[in-house]
N, C-alpha and C. Protein backbone atom coordinates (compact mmCIF):
# COMPACT_ATOMS: atom_id res chain seq x y z
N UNK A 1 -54.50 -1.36 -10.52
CA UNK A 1 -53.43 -1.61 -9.58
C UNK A 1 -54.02 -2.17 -8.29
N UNK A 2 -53.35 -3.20 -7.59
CA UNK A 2 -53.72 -3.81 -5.85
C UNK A 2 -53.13 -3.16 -5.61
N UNK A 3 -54.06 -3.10 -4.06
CA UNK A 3 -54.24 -2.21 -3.02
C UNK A 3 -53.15 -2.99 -2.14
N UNK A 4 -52.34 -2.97 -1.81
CA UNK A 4 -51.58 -3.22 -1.06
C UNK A 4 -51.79 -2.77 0.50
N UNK A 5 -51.77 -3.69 1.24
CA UNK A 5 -52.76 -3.26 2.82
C UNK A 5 -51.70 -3.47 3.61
N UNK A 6 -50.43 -3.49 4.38
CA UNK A 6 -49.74 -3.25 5.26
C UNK A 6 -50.42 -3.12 6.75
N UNK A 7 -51.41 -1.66 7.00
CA UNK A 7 -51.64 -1.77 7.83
C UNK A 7 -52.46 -2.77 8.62
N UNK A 8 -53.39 -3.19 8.18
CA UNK A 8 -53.96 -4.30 8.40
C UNK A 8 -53.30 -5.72 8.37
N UNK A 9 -52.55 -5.59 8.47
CA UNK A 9 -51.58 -7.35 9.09
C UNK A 9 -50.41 -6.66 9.36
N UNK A 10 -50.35 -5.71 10.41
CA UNK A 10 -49.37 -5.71 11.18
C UNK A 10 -49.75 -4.96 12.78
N UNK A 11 -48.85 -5.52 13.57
CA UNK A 11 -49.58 -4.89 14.86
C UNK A 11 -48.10 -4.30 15.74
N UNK A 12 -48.19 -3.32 16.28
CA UNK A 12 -47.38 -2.45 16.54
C UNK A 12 -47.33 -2.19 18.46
N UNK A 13 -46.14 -2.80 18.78
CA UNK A 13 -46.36 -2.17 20.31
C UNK A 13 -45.24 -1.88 20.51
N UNK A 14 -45.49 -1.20 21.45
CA UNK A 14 -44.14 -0.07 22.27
C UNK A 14 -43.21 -0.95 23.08
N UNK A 15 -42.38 -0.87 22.47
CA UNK A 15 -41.00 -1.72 23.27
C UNK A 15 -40.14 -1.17 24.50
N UNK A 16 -39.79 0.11 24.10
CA UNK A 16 -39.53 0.77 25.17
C UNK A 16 -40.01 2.24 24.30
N UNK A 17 -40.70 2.64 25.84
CA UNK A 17 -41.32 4.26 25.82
C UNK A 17 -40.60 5.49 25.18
N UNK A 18 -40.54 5.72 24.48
CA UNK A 18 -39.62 7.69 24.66
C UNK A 18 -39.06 7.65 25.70
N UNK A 19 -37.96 7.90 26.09
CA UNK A 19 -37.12 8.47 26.66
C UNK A 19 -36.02 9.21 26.30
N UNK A 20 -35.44 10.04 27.29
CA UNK A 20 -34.42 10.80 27.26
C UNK A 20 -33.58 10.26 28.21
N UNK A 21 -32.22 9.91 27.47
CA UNK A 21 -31.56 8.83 28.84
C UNK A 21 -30.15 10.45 28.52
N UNK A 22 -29.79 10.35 29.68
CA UNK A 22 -28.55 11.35 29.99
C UNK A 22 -27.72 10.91 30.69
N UNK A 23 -27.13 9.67 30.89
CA UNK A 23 -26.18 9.10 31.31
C UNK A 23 -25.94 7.52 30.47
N UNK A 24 -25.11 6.28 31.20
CA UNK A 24 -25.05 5.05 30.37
C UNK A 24 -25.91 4.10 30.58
N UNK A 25 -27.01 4.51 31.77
CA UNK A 25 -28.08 3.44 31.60
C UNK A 25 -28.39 2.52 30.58
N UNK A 26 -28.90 1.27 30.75
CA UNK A 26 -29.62 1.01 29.30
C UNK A 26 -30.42 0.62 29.59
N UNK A 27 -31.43 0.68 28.39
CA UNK A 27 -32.61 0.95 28.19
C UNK A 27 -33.25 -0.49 27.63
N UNK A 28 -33.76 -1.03 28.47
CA UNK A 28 -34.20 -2.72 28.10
C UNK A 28 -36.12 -2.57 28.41
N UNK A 29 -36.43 -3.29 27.20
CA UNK A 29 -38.00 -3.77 26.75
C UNK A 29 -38.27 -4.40 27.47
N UNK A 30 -39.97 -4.76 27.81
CA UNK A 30 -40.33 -6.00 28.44
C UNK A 30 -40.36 -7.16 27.58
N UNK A 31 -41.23 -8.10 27.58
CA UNK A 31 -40.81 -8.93 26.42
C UNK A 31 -42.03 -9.21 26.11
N UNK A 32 -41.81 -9.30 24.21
CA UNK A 32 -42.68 -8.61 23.56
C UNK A 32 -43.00 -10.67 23.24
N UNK A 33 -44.76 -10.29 23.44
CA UNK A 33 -45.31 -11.93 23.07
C UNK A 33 -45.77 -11.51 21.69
N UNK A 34 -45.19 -13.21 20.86
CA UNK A 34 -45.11 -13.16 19.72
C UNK A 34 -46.22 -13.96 18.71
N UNK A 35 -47.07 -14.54 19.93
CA UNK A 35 -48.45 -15.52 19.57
C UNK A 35 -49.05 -14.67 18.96
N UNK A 36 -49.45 -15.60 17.65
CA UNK A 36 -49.86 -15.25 16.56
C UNK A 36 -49.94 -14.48 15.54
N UNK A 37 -48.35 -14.19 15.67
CA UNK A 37 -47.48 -13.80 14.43
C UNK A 37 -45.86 -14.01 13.74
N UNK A 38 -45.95 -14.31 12.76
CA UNK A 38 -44.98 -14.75 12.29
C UNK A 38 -43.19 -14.20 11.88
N UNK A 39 -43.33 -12.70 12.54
CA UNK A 39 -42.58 -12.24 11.89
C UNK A 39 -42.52 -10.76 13.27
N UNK A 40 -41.20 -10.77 13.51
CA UNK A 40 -40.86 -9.39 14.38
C UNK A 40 -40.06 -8.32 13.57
N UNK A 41 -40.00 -7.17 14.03
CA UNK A 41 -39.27 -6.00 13.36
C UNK A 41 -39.13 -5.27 14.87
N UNK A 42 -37.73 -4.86 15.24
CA UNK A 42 -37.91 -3.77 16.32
C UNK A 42 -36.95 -2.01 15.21
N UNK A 43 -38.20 -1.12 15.39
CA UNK A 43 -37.83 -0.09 14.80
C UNK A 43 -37.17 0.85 15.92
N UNK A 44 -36.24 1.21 15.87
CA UNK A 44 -35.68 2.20 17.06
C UNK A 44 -35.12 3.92 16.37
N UNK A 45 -35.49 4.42 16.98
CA UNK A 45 -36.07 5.71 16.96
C UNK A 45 -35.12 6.68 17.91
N UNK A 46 -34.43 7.65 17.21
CA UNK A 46 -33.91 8.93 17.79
C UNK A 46 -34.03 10.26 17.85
N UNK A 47 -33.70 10.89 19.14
CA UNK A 47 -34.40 12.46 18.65
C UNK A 47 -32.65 12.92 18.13
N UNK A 48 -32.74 14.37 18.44
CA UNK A 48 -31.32 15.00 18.64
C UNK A 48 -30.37 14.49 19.99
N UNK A 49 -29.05 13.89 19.48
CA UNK A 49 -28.46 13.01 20.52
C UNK A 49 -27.46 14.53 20.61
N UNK A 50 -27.85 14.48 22.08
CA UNK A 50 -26.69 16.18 22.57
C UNK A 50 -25.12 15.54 22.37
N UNK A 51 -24.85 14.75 23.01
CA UNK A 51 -23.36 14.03 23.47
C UNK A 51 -22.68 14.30 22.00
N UNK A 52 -21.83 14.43 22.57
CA UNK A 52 -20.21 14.71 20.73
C UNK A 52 -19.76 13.49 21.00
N UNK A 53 -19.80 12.67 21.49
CA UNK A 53 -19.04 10.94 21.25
C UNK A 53 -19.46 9.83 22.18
N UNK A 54 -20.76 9.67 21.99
CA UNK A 54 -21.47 8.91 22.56
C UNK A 54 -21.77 7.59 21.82
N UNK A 55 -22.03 6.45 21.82
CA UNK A 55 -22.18 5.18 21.21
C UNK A 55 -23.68 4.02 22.08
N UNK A 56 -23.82 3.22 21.12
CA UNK A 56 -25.05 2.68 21.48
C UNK A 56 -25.14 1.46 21.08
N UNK A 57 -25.35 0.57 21.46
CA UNK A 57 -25.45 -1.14 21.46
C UNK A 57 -26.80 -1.41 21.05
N UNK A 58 -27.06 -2.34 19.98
CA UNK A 58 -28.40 -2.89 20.46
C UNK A 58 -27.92 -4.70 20.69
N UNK A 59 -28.99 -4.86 21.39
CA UNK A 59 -28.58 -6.80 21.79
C UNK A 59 -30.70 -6.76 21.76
N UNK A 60 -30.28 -7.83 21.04
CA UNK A 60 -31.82 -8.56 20.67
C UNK A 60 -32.11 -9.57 21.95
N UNK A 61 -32.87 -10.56 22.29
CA UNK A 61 -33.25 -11.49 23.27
C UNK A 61 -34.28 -12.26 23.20
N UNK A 62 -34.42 -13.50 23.28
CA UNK A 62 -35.42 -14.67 23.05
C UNK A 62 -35.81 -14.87 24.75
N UNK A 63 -36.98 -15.85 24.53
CA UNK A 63 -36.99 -16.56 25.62
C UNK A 63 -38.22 -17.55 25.79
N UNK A 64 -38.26 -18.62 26.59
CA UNK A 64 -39.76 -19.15 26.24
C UNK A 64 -40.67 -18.47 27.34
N UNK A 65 -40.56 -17.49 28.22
CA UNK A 65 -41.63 -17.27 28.91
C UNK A 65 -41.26 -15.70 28.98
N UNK A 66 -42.50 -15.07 29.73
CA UNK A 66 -42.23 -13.51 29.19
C UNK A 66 -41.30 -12.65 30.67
N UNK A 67 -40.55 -13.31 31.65
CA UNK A 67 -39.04 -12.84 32.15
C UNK A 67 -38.58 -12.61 31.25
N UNK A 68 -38.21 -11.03 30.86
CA UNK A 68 -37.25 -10.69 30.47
C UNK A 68 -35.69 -11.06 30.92
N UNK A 69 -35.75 -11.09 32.18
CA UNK A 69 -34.24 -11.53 33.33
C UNK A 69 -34.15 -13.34 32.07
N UNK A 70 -34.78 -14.13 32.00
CA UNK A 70 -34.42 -15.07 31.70
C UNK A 70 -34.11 -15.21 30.50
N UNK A 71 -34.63 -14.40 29.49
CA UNK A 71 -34.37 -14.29 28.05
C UNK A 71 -32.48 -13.98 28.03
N UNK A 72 -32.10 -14.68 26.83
CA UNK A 72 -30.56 -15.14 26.29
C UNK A 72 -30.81 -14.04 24.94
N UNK A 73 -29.40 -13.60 24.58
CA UNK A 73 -29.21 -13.14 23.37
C UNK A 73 -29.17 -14.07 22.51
N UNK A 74 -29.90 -13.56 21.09
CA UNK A 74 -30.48 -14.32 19.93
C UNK A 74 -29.10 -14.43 18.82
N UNK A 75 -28.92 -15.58 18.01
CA UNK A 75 -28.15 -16.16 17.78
C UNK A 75 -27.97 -15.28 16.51
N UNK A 76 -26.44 -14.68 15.80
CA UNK A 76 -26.99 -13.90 14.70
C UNK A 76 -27.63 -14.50 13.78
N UNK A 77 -27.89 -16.05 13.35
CA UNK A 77 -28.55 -16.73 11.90
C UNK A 77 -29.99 -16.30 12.28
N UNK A 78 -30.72 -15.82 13.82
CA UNK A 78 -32.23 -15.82 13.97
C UNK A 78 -32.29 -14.06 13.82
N UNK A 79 -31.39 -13.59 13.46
CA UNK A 79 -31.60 -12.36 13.26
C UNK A 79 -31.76 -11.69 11.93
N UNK A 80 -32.42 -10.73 11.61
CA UNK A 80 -32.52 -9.87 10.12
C UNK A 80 -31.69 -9.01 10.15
N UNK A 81 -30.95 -9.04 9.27
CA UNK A 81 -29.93 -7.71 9.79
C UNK A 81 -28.55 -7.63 10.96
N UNK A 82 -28.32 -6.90 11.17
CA UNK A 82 -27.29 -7.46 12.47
C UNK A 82 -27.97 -6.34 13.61
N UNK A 83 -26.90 -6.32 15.13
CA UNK A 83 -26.88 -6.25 15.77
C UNK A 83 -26.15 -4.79 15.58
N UNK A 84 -25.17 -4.54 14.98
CA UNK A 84 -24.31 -3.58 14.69
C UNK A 84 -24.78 -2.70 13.94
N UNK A 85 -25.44 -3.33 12.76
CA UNK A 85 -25.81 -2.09 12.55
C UNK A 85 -27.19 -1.02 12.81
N UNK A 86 -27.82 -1.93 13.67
CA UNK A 86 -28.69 -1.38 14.62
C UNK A 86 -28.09 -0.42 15.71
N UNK A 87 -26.87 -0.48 15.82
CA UNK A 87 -26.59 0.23 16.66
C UNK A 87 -26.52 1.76 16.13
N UNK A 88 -26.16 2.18 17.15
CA UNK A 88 -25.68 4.35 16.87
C UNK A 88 -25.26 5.19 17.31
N UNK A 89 -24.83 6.05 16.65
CA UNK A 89 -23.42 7.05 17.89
C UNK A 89 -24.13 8.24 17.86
N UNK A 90 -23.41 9.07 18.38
CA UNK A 90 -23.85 10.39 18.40
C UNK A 90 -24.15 11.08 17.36
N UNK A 91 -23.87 10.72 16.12
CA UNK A 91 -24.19 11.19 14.46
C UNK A 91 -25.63 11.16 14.23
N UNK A 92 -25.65 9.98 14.99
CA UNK A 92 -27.77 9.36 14.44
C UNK A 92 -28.44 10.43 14.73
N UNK A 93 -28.72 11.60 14.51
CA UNK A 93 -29.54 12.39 15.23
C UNK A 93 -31.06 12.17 14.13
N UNK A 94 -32.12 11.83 14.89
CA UNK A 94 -33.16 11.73 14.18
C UNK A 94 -33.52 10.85 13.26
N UNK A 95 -32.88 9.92 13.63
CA UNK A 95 -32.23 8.48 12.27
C UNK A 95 -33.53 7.44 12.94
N UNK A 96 -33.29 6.52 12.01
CA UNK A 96 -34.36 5.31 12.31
C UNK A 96 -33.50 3.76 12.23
N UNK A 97 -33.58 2.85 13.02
CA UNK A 97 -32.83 1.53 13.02
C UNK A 97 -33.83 0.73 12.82
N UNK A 98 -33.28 -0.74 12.07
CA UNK A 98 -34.00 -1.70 12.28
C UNK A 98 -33.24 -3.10 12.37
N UNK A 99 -33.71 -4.16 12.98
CA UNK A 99 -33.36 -5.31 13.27
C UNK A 99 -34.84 -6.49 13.25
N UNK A 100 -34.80 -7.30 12.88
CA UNK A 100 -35.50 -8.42 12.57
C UNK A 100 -35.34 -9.60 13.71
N UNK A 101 -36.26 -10.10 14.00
CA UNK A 101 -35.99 -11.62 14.49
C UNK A 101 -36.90 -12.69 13.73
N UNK A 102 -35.92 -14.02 13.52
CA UNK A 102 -36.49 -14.63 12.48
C UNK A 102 -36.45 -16.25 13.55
N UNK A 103 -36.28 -15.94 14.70
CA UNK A 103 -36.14 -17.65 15.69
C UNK A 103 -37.66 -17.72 15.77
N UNK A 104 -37.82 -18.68 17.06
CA UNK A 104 -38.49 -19.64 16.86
C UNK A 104 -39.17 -19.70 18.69
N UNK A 105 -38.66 -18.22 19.53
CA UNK A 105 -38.98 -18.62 20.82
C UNK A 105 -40.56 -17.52 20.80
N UNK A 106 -41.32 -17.90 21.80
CA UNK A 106 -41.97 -16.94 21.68
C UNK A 106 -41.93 -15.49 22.52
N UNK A 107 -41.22 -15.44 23.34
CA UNK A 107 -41.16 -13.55 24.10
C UNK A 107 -39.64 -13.18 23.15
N UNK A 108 -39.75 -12.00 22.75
CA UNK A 108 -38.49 -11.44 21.96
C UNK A 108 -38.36 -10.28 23.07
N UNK A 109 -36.89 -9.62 23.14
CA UNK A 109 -36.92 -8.20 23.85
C UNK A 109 -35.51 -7.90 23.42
N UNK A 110 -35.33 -6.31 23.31
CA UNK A 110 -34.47 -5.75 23.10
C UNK A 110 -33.55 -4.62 24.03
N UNK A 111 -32.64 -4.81 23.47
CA UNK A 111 -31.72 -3.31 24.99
C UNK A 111 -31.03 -2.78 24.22
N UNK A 112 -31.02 -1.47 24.18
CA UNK A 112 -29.95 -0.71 24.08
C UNK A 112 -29.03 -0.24 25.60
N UNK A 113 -28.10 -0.88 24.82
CA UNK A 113 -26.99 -0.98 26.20
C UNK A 113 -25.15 -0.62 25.70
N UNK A 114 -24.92 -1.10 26.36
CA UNK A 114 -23.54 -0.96 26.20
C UNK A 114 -23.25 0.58 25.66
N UNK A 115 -23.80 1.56 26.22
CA UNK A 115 -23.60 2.63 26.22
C UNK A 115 -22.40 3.45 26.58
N UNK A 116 -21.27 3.91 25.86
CA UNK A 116 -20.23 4.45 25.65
C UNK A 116 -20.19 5.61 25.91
N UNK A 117 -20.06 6.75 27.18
CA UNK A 117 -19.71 8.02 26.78
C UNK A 117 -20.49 9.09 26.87
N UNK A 118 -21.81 8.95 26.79
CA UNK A 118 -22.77 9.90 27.08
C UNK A 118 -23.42 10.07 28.46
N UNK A 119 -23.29 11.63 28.34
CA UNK A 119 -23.42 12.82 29.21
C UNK A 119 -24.48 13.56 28.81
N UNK A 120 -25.05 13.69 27.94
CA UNK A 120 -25.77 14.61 27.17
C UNK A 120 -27.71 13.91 26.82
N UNK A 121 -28.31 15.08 26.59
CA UNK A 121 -29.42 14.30 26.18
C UNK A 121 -29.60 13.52 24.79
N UNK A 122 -30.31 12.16 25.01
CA UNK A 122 -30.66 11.21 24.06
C UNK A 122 -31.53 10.69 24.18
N UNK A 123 -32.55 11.38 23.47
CA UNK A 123 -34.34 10.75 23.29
C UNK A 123 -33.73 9.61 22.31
N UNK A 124 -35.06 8.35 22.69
CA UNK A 124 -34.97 7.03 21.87
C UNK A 124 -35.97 6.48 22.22
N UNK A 125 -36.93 5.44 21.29
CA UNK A 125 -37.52 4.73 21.29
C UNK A 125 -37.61 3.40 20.60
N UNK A 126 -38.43 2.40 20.97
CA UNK A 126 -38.29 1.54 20.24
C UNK A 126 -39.58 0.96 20.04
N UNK A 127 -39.88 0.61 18.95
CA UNK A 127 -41.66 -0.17 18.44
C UNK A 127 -41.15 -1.24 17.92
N UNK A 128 -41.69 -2.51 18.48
CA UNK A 128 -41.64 -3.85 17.79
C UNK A 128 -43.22 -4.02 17.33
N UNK A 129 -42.76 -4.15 15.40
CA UNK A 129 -44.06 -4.01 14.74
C UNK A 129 -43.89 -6.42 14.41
N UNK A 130 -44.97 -6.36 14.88
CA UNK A 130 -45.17 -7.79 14.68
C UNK A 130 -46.20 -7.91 13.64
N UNK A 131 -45.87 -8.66 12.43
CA UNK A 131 -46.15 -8.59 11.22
C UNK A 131 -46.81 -10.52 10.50
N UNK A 132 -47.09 -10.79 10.02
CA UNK A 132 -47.95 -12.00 9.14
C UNK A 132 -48.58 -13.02 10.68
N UNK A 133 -49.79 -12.34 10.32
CA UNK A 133 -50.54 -12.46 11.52
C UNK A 133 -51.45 -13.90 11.04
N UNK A 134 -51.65 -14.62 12.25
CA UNK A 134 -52.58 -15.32 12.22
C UNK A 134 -54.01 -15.09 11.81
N UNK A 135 -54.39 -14.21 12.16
CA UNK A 135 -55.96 -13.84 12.03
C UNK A 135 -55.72 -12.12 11.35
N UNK A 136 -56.16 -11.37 10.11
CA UNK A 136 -56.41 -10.47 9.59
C UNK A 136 -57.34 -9.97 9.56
N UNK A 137 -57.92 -8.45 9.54
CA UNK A 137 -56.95 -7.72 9.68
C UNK A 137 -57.16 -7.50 11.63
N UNK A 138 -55.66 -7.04 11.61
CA UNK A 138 -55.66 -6.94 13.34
C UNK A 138 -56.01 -5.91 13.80
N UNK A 139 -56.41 -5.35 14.64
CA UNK A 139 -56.45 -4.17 15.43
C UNK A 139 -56.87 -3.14 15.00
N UNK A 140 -57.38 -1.94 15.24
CA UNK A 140 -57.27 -0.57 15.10
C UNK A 140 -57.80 -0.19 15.71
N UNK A 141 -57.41 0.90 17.05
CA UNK A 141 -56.17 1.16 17.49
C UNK A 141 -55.53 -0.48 17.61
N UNK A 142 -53.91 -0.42 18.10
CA UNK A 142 -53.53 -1.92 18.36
C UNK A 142 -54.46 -2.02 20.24
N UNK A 143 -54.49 -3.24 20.16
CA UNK A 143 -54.73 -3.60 21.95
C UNK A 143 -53.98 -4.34 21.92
């Protein structure tokens, strides 16, 4: 049987930190540079969401330079997946999301926004794993 190697052609950085947001803030990435790799994934990450009817947006973002302020929302055909169903309510407790970008700019960034309703604590994170790398294998630890 091949060894199938994953870790080694993919490189993993923190999009936005752990947090515990307790009000409707949202929670926006810096923007993640995409030189010399072919392929984005943002994985988003929940702890126990306290709130009984709370809701959660995700909006993806391109841009050619790494201002986040200047980056535009990404068109759904450059996306994997949607937008929606990346999103999550107060049910997600401990759940995992994912969304893809498949364009063509190089800084990507993401927000969870449009936050509905919550009062309560909601740990979340997000890792954009950047995947078919120019040069193999990448990193370990990532830099």
């Amino acid at each position: 049987m091949a060894v199938r190697d994953l870790m080694n052609n993919i490189h993993p950085v923190v999009a936005i930190a752990p947090v515990v947001v307790t009000d409707g803030t949202a929670q926006v990435s810096g923007a993640i540079d995409t030189r010399g790799y072919e392929s984005v994934t943002f994985v988003i990450l929940t702890g126990t969401l306290a709130d009984a009817d709370a809701t959660w947006a995700v909006t993806v973002k391109e841009g050619d330079d790494s201002t986040q302020g200047n980056h535009t929302a990404v068109a759904d055909a450059d996306l994997l997946g949607t937008e929606a169903l990346a999103g999550f309510t107060f049910a997600a407790d401990d759940a995992c999301r994912k969304i893809g970008y498949s364009g063509t700019k190089r800084y990507v960034s993401i927000e969870i926004d449009d936050v509905t309703a919550n009062t309560g604590n909601a740990p979340m994170a997000v890792v954009a794993i950047l995947g078919h790398p120019a040069l193999a294998p990448t990193d370990n630890p990532p830099a």
